[in-house]
Structure formats: C-alpha cells, structure tokens
C-alpha atoms as a PDB file:
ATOM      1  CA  UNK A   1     140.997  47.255 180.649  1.00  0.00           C
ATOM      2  CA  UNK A   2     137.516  49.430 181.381  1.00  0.00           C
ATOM      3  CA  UNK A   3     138.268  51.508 178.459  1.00  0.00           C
ATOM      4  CA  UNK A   4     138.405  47.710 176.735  1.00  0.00           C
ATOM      5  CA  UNK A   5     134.545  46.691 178.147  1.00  0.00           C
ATOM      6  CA  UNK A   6     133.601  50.329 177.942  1.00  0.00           C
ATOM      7  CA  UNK A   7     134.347  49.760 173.933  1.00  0.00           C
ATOM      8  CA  UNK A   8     133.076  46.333 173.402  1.00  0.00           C
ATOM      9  CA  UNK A   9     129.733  47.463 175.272  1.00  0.00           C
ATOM     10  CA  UNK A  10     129.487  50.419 173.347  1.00  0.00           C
ATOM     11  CA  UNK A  11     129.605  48.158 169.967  1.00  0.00           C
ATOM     12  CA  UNK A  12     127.171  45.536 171.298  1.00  0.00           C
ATOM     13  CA  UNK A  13     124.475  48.337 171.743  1.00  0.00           C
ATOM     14  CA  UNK A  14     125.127  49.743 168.481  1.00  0.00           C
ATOM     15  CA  UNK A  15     124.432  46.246 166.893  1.00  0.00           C
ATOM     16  CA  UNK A  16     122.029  44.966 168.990  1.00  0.00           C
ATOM     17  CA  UNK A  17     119.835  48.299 167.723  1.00  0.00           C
ATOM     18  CA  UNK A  18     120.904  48.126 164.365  1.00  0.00           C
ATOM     19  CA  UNK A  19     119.967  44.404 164.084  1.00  0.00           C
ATOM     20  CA  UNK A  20     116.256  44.796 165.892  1.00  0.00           C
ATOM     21  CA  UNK A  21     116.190  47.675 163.170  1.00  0.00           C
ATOM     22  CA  UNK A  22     116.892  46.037 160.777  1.00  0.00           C
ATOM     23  CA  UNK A  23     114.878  42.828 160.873  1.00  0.00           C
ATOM     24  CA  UNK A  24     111.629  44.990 162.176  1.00  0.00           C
ATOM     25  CA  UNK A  25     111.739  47.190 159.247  1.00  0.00           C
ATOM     26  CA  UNK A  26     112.019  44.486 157.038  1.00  0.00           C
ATOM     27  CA  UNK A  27     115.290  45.550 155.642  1.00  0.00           C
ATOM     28  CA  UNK A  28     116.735  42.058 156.338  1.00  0.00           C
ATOM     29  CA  UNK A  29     114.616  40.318 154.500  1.00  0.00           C
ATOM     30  CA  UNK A  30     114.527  41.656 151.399  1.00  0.00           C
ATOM     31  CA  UNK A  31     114.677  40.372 147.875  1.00  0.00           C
ATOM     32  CA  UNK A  32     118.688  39.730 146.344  1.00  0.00           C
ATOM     33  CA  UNK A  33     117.929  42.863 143.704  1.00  0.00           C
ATOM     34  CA  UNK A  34     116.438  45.224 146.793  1.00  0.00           C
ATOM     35  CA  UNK A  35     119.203  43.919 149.238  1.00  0.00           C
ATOM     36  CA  UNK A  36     121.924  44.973 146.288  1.00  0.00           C
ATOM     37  CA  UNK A  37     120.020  48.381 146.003  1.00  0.00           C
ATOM     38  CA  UNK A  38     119.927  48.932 149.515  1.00  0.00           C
ATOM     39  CA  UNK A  39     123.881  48.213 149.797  1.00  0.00           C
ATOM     40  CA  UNK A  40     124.861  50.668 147.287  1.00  0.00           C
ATOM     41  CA  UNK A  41     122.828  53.628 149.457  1.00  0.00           C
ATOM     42  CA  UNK A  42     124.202  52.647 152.512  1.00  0.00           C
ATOM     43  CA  UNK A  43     127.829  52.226 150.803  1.00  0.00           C
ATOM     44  CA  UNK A  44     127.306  55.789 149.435  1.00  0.00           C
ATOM     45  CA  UNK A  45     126.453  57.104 153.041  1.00  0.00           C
ATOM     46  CA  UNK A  46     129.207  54.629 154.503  1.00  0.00           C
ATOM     47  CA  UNK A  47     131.805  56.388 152.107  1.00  0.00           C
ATOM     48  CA  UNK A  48     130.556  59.850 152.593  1.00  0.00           C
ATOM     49  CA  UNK A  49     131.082  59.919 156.583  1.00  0.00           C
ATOM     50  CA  UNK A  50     134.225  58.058 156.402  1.00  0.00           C
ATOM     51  CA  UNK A  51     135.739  60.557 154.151  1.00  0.00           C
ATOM     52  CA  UNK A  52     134.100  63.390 156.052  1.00  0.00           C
ATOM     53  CA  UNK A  53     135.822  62.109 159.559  1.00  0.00           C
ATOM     54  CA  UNK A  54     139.012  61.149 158.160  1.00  0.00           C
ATOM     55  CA  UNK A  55     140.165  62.929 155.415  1.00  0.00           C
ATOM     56  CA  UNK A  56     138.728  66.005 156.186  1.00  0.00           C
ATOM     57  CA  UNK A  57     139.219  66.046 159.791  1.00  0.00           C
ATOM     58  CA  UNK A  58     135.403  67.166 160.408  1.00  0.00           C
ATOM     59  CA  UNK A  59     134.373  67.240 163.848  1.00  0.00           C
ATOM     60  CA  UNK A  60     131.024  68.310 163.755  1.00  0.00           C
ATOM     61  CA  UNK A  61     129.769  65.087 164.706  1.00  0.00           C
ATOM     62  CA  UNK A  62     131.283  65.362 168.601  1.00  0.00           C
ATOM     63  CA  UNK A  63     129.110  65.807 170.827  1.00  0.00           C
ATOM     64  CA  UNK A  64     130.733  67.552 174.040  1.00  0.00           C
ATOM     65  CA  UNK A  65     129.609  68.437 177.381  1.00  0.00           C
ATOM     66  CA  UNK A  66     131.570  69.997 179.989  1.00  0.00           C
ATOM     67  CA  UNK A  67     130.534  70.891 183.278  1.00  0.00           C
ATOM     68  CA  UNK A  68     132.606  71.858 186.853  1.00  0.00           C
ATOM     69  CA  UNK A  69     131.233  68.010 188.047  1.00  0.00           C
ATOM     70  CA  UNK A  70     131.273  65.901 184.361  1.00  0.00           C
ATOM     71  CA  UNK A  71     133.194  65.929 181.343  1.00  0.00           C
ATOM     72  CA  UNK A  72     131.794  64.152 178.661  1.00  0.00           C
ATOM     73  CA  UNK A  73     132.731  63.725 174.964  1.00  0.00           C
ATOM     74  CA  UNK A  74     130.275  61.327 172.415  1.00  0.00           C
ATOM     75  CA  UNK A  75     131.378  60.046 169.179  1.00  0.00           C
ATOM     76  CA  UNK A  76     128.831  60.304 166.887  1.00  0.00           C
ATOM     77  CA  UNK A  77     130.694  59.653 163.780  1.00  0.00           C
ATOM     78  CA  UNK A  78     131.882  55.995 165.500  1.00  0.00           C
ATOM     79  CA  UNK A  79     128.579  55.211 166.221  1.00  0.00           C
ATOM     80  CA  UNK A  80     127.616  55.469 162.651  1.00  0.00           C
ATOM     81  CA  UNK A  81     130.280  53.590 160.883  1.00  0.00           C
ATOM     82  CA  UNK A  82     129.251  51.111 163.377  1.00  0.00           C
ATOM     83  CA  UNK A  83     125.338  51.125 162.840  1.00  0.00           C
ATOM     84  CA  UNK A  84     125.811  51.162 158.904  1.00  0.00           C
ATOM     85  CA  UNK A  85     128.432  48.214 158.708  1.00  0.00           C
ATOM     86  CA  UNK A  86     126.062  46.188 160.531  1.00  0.00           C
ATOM     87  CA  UNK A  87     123.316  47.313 158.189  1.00  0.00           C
ATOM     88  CA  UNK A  88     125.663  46.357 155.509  1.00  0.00           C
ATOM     89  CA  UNK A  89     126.630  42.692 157.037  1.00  0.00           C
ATOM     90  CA  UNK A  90     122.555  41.915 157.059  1.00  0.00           C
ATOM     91  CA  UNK A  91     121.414  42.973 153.746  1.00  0.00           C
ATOM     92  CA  UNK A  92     124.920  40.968 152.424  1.00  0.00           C
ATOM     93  CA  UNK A  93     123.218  37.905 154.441  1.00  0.00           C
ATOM     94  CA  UNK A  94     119.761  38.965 152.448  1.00  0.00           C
ATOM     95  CA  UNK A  95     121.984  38.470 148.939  1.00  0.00           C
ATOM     96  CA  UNK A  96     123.469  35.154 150.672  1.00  0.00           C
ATOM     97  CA  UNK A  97     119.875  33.831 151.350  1.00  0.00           C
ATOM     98  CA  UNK A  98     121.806  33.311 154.597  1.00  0.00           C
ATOM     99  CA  UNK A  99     119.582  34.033 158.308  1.00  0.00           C
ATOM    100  CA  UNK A 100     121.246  37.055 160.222  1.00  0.00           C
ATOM    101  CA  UNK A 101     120.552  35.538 163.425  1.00  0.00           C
ATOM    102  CA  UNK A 102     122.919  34.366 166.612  1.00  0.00           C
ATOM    103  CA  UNK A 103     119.692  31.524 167.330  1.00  0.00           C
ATOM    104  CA  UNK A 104     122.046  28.449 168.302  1.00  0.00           C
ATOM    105  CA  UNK A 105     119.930  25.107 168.612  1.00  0.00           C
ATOM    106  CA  UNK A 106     120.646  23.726 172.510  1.00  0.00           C
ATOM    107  CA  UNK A 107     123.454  23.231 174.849  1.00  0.00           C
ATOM    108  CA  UNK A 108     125.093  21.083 173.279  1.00  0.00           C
ATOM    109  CA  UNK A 109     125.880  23.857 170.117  1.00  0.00           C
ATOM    110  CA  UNK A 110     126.835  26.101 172.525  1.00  0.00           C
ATOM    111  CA  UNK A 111     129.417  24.086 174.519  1.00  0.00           C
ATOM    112  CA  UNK A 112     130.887  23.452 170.495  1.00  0.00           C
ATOM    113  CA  UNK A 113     130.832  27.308 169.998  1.00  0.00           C
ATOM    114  CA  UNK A 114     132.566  27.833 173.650  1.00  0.00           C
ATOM    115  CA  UNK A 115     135.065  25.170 172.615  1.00  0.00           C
ATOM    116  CA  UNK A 116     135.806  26.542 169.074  1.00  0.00           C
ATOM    117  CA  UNK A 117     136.380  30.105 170.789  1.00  0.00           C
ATOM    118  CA  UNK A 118     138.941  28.727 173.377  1.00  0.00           C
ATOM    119  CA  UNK A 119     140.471  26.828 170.589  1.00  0.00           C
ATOM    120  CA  UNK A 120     141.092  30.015 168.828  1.00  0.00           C
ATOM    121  CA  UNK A 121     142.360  31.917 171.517  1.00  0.00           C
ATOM    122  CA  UNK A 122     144.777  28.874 172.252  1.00  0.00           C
ATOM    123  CA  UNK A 123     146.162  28.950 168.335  1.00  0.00           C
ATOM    124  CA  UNK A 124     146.068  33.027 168.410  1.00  0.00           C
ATOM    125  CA  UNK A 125     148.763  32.826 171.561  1.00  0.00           C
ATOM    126  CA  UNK A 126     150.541  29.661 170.479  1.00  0.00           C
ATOM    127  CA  UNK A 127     149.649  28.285 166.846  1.00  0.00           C
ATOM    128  CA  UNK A 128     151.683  31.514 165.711  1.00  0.00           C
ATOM    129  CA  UNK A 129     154.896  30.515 164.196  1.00  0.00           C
ATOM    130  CA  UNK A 130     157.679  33.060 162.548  1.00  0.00           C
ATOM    131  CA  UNK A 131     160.118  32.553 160.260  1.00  0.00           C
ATOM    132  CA  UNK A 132     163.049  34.777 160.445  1.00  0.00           C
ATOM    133  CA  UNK A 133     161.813  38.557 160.999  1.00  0.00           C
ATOM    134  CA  UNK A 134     159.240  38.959 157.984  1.00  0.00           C
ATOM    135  CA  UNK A 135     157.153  35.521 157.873  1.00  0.00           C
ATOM    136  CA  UNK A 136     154.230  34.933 160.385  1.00  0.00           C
ATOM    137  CA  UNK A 137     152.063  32.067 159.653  1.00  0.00           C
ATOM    138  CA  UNK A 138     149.337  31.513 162.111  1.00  0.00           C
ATOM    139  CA  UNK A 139     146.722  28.329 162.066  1.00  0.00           C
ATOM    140  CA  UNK A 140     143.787  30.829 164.369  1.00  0.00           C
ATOM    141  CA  UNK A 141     141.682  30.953 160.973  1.00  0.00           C
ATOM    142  CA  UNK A 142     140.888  26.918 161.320  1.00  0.00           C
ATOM    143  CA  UNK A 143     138.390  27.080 164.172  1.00  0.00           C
ATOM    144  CA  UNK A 144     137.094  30.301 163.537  1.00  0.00           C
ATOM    145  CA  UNK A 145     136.917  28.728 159.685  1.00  0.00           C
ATOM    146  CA  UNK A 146     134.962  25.760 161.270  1.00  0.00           C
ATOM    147  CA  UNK A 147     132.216  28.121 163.437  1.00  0.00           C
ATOM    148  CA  UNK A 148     131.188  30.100 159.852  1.00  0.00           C
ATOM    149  CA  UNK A 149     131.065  27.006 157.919  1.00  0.00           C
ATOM    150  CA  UNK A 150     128.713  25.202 161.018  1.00  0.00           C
ATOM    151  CA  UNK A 151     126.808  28.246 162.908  1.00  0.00           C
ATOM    152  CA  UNK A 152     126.473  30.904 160.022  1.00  0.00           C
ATOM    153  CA  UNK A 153     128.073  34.434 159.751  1.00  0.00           C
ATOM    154  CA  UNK A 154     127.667  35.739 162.952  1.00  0.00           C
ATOM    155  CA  UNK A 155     128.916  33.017 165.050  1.00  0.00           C
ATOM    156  CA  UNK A 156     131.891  32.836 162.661  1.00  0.00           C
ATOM    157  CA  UNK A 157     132.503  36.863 162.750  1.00  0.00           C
ATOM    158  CA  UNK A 158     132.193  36.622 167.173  1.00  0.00           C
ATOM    159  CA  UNK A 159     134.615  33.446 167.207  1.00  0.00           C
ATOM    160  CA  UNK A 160     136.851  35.827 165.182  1.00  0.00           C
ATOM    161  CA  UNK A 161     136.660  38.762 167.711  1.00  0.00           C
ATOM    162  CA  UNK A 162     136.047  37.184 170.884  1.00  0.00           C
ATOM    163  CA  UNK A 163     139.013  35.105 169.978  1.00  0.00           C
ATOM    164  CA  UNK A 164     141.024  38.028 169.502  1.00  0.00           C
ATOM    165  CA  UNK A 165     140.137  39.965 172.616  1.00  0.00           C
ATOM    166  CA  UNK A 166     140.193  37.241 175.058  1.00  0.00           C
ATOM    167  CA  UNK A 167     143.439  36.051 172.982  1.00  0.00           C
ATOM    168  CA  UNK A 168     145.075  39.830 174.128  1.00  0.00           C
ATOM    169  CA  UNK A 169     143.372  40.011 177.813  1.00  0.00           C
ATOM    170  CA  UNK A 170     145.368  36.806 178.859  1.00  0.00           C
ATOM    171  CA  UNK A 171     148.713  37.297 176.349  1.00  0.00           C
ATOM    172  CA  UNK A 172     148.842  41.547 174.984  1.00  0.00           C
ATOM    173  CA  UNK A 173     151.345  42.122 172.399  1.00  0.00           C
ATOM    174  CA  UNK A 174     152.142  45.243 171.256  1.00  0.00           C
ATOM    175  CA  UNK A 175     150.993  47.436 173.851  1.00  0.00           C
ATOM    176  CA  UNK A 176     147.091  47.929 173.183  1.00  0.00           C
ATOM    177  CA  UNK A 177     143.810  45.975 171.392  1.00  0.00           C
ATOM    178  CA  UNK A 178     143.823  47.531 168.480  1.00  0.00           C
ATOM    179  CA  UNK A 179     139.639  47.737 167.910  1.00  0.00           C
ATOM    180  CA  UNK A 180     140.056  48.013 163.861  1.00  0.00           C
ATOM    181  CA  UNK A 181     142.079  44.521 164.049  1.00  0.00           C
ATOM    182  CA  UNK A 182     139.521  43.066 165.905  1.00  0.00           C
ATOM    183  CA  UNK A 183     137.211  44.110 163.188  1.00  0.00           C
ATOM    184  CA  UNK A 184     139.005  42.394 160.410  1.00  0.00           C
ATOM    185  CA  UNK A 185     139.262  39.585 162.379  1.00  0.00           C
ATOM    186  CA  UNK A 186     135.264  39.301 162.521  1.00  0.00           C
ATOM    187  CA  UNK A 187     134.764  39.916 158.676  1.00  0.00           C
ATOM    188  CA  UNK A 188     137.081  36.838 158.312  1.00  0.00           C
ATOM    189  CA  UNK A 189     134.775  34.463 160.271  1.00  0.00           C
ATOM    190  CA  UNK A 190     131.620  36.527 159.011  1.00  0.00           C
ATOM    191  CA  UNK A 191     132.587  35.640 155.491  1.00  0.00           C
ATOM    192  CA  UNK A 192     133.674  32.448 156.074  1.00  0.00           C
ATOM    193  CA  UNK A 193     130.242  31.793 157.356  1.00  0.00           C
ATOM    194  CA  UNK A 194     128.213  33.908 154.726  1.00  0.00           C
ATOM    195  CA  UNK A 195     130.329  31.509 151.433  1.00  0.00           C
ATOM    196  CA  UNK A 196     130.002  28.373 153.358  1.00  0.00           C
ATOM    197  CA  UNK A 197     127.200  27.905 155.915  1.00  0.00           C
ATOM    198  CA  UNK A 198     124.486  26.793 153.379  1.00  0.00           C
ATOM    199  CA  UNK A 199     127.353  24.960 151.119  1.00  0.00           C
ATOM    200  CA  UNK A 200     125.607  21.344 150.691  1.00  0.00           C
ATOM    201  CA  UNK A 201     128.148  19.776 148.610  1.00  0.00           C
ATOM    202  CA  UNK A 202     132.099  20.022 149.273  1.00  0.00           C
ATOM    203  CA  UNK A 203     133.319  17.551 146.275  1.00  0.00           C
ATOM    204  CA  UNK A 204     132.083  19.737 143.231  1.00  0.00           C
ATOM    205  CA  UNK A 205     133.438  22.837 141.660  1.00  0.00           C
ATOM    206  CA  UNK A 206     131.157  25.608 142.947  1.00  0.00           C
ATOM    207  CA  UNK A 207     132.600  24.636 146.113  1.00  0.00           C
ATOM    208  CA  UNK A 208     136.536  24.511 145.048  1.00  0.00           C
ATOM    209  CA  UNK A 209     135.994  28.284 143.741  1.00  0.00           C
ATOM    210  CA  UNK A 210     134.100  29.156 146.914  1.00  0.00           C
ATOM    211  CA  UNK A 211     137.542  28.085 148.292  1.00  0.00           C
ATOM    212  CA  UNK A 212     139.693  29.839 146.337  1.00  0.00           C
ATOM    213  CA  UNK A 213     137.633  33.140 145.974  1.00  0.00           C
ATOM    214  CA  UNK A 214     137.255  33.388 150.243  1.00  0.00           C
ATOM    215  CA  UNK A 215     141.329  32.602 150.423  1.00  0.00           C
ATOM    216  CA  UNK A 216     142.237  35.581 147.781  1.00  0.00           C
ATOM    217  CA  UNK A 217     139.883  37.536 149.666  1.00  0.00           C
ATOM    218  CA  UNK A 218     141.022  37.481 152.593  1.00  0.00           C
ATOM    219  CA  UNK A 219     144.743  37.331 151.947  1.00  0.00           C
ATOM    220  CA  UNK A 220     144.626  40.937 149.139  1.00  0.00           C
ATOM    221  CA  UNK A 221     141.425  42.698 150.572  1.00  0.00           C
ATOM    222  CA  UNK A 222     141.842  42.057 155.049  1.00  0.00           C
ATOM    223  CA  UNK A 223     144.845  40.983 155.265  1.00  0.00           C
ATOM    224  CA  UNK A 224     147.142  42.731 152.919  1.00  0.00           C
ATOM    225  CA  UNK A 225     144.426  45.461 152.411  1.00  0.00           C
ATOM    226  CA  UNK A 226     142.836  46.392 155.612  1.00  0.00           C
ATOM    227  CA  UNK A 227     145.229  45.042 158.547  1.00  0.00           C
ATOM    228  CA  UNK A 228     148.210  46.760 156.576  1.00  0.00           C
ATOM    229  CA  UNK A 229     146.561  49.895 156.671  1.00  0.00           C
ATOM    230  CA  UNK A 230     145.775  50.083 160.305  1.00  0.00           C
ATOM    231  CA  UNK A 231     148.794  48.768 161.211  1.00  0.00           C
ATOM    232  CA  UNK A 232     150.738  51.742 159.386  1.00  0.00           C
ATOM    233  CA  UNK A 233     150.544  54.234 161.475  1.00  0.00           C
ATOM    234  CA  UNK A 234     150.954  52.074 164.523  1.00  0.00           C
ATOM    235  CA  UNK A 235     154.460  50.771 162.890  1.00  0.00           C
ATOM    236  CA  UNK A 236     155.012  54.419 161.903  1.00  0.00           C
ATOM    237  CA  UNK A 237     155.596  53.090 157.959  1.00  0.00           C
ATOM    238  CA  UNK A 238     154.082  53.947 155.210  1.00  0.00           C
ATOM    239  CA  UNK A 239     151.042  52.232 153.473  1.00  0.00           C
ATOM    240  CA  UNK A 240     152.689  51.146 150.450  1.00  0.00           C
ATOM    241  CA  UNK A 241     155.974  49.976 152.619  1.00  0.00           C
ATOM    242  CA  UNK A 242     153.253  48.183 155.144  1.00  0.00           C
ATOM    243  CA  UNK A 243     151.897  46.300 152.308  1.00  0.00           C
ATOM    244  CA  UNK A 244     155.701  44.906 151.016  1.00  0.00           C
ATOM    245  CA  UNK A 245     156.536  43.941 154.120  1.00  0.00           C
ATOM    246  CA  UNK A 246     153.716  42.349 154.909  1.00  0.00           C
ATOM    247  CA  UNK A 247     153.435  40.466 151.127  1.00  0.00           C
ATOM    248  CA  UNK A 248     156.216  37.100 152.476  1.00  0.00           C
ATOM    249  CA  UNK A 249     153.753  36.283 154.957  1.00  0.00           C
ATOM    250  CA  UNK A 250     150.595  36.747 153.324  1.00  0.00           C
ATOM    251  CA  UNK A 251     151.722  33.979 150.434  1.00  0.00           C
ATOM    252  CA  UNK A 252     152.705  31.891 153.154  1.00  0.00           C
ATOM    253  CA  UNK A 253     149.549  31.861 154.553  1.00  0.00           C
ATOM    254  CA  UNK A 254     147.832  31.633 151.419  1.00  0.00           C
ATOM    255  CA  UNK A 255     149.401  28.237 150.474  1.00  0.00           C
ATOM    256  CA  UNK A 256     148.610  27.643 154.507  1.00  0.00           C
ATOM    257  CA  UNK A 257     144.757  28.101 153.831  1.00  0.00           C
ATOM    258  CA  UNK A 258     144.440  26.609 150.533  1.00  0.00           C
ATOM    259  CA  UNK A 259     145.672  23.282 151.924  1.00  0.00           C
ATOM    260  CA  UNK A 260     143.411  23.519 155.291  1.00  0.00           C
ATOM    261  CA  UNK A 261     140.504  24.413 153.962  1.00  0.00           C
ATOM    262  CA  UNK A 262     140.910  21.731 150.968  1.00  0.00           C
ATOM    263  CA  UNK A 263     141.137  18.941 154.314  1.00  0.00           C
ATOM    264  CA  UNK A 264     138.992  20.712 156.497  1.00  0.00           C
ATOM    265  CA  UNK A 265     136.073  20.940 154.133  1.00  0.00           C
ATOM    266  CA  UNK A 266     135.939  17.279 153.771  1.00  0.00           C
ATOM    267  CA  UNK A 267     135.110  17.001 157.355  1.00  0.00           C
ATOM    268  CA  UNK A 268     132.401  19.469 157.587  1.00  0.00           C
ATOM    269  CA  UNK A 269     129.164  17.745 156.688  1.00  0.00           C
ATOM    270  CA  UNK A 270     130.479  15.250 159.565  1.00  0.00           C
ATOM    271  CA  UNK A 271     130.810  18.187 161.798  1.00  0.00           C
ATOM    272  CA  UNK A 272     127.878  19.139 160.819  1.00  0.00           C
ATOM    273  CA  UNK A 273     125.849  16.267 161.810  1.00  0.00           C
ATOM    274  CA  UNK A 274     127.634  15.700 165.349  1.00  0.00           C
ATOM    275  CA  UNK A 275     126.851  19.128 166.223  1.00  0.00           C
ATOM    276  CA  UNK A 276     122.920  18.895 165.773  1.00  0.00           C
END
C-alpha cells in the first residue's frame, strides 16, 4: 500500500509541474495549428525515450545512490513519459478549444464529482458481469462517461483513475494495481471529456459521430490496443493471443456503449443544468 501513495504522489508532482509549465509558458494556450505542431515534437521525443527504455533496455537514465545509511534509485525515464503525456493531454485540450483546468464551480459540483467517483468504484466492484470464461461486460464507463461530458477532461480522466484505485484498495483482484491500467482508465474519461464537454447539441449528427468515433476508440485503440498489451505479460500470453481473447468482450461492450451513450446523452444538458 505505501509503494501505492508513494506512486500516486510521485505522478501528482510530475503533473502538477508539468501543468504550471505548461500554462505559464503559454504552451496551453496556443493556436489549433501551433498546438498540432507542438504535438508532433513532443510525440517525436515521447517515441524516442519510449523506445530507448524499452526496446533497447537503456538505463542511462537511473539515477542511483548508494551509501552504508541510504539506498536510493530515481527513475528518470518514468518521470519523463509522465511530464510529456501531460504536455501532450494540454496542447490536445488547446486543439479541443477545451480549458485544461480542475477549477470546479462550488460545493455543490464537488459533492456531484465525489458522488460520480463512488458511483464508479461501486460499478468497478459490482456492475462487472461475465459470461462464461471469455466475456466481461462492465457498466464503470457510465459515470466516469457522465464527469467528462459535465466537468471537462480532467475531471473525467481522475473519475477514471481514482475510481480504479480506490475500486482495488477496498476489492484487489489479481494480486497488484497495475499503474499502466490505471492510465488507460484516465484517457477514457479524459477523452470522453475532451469530445463532449463543449458538445451543445445532442440530437444532430456531429454529435451521433462524436458517439461513434469515442466508442471505436476506445474499444480498438485502449481497450483492445493498450490494456491487451499490458496485460500480456502479466497473463504470460502473447500480444497477438491477448488481443483474440480479449476481442468477445470488447464487441460486447461495444454494443454496451453504443446503446448507453445513445440514452445517456439525452440526459446531459439536464445534468448539466442541475449541476450549476
């Protein structure tokens, strides 16, 4: 459990300084054709170290110092991936003419926020339903859907992970958090909030295809895409045999999602005005 907290603190303070970089250099705020720009450099340097720590097993960016009193071993290379994905998530808000902020309006937002977390963590342990050995259909995306679409990226990204680590404090499966899991599950609220926090109109076709795209997103790319590769080594299988097994439940929960978020989205501009 410290090495848990010891984690999550250690990715707070990367954030928090990459965010007060970020909007004090200006960087957030930039036009959509500088923001784009700006992506594909930091995508270049995001690919670069990625390849350099994993596929090439460099560890020149480990910092280690031993002593007779103090061992003590920093992760560079972590820290980075860390700082430039949150670089990454702003400038995508710049494109989205979509605030970067975590600025909630009163009390009364935050009790809804509190209440769409614990509603999370309550579907993550028991809204998960299987169907004989290779089907897994869970409803956790519906709150964390409803915090993007109300409170913006960021709100929907932390519903996503708090969710997910509060969800494994009280009930762990499996052993461990896994920290890369917890990641996907904030780029699913993140995006959710980044396609449909300024969405004025639910009735017309921009917003069907909004929809669909976010659904087929996160069903090939995160969950077929990302979650099957971190969970490959883990389930000692390869990536390729990861991704079959995994394909049942992923249409499952594609139909799932389609039909939600069809009902749900009629209900947001409601929402939306209750929660003000």
């Amino acid at each position: 459990m410290t090495e848990i907290l010891f984690l999550i603190l250690k990715v707070f303070i990367i954030c928090a300084i990459s965010v007060f970089l970020g909007k004090k250099t200006g960087l957030f705020n930039l036009s959509r054709g500088a923001s784009i720009c700006a992506m594909l450099i930091l995508l270049f340097l995001f690919g670069a170290e990625i390849y350099s720590s994993f596929f090439r097993n460099d560890i020149s960016l480990l910092v280690i110092f031993k002593s007779s009193f103090w061992n003590f071993t920093l992760d560079l290379s972590f820290g980075i991936r860390i700082f430039l994905l949150t670089l990454l998530l702003g400038l995508l808000c710049s494109c989205f003419d979509v605030k970067f902020s975590l600025k909630v309006g009163g009390a009364h937002q935050l009790c809804t926020l509190a209440m769409l977390i614990a509603l999370a963590v309550v579907l993550g342990i028991y809204g998960t339903f299987r169907i004989g050995m290779g089907i897994k259909i869970s409803t956790k995306f519906i709150p964390v859907f409803v915090a993007g679409a109300l409170f913006g990226p960021l709100w929907g990204g932390l519903v996503g992970a708090l969710s997910d680590v509060i969800a494994f404090v009280i009930s762990p499966v499996g052993g461990g958090l896994i920290p890369q899991i917890t990641m996907v599950e904030f780029l699913y609220g993140f995006t959710y909030g980044l396609v449909f926090f300024k969405v004025g109109s639910w009735s017309g076709y921009k917003a069907v295809m909004k929809i669909v795209f976010v659904i087929l997103l996160h069903i090939f790319v995160f969950n077929l895409g990302l979650t099957s590769y971190f969970l490959a080594p883990i389930l000692n299988m390869e990536y390729r045999a990861a991704i079959i097994s995994r394909t049942p439940a992923a249409l499952v929960n594609m139909a799932i999602q389609f039909i939600s978020l069809f009902t749900l989205s009629r209900y947001i501009g409601v929402l939306r005005k209750t929660v003000k």
